[in-house]
Protein backbone atom coordinates (compact mmCIF):
# COMPACT_ATOMS: atom_id res chain seq x y z
CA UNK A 1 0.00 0.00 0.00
CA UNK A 2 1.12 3.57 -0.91
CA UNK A 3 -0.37 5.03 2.13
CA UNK A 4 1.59 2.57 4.31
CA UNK A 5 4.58 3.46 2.99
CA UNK A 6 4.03 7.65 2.99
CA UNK A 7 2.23 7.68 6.27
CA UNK A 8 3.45 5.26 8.33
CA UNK A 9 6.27 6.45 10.75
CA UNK A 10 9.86 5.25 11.35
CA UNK A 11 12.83 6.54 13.07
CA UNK A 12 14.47 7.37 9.50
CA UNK A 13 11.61 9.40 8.48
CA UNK A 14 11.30 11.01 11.53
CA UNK A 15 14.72 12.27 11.15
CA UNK A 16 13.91 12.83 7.45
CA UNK A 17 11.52 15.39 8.90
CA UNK A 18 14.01 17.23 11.48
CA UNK A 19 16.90 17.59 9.18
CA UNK A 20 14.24 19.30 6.23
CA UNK A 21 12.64 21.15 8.87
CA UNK A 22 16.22 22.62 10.12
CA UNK A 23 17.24 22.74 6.72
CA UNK A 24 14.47 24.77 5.73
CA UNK A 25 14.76 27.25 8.47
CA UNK A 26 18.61 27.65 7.57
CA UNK A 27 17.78 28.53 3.72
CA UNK A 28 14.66 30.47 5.14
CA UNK A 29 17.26 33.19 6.68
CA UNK A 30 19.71 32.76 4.35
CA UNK A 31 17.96 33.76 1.17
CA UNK A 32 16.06 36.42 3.40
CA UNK A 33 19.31 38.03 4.79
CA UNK A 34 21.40 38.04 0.82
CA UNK A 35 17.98 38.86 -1.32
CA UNK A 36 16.84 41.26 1.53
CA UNK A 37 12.97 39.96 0.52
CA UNK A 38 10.88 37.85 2.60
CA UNK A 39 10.92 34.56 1.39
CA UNK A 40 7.73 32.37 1.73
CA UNK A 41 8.12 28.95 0.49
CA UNK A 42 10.78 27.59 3.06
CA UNK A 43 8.67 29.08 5.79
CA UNK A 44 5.96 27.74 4.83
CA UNK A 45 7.59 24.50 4.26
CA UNK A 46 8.45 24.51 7.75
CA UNK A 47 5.75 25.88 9.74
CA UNK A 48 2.72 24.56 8.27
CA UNK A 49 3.57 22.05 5.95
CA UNK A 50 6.08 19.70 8.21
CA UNK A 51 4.01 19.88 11.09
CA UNK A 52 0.48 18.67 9.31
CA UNK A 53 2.57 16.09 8.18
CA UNK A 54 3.98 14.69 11.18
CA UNK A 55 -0.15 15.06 12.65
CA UNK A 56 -1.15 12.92 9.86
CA UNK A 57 1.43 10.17 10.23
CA UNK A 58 0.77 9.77 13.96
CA UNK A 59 -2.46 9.47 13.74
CA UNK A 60 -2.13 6.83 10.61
CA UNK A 61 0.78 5.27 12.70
CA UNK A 62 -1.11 4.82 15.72
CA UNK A 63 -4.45 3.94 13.96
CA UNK A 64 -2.41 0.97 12.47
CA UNK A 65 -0.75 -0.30 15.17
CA UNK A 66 -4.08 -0.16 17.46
CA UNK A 67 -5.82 -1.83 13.86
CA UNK A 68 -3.06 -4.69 13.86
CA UNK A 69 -3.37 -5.35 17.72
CA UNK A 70 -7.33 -5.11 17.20
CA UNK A 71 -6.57 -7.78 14.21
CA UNK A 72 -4.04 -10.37 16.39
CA UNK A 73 -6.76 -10.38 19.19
CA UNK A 74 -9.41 -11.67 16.75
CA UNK A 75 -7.23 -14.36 15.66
């Protein structure tokens, strides 16, 4: 499944998600301080975009691992 793979939460996509996120801040200032213009799509990136994200894959994560225990009880 697709939606197992994007949503479902691991320790290498968590730190997927703080290296962007820090990554993103960094170029954030960095193009703001040499251009001298606000810059919206890093921060953006960063503070909306990441965190919906990371909402969205713990909820998936935990509604499949509380699915899968639901699913070994049955058995």
């Amino acid at each position: 499944m697709k939606t197992k793979k994007l949503f479902l939460l691991s320790w290498r996509k968590v730190w997927i998600i703080v290296v962007s996120g820090f990554v993103g801040i960094v170029l954030h200032n960095l193009i703001s301080a040499l251009i001298k213009v606000e810059e919206p799509v890093f921060f953006i990136l960063v503070v909306i975009v990441l965190p919906i994200y990371v909402l969205v894959a713990v909820i998936y994560s935990i509604a499949y691992l509380i699915r899968k225990k639901i699913k070994k009880i049955d058995l």
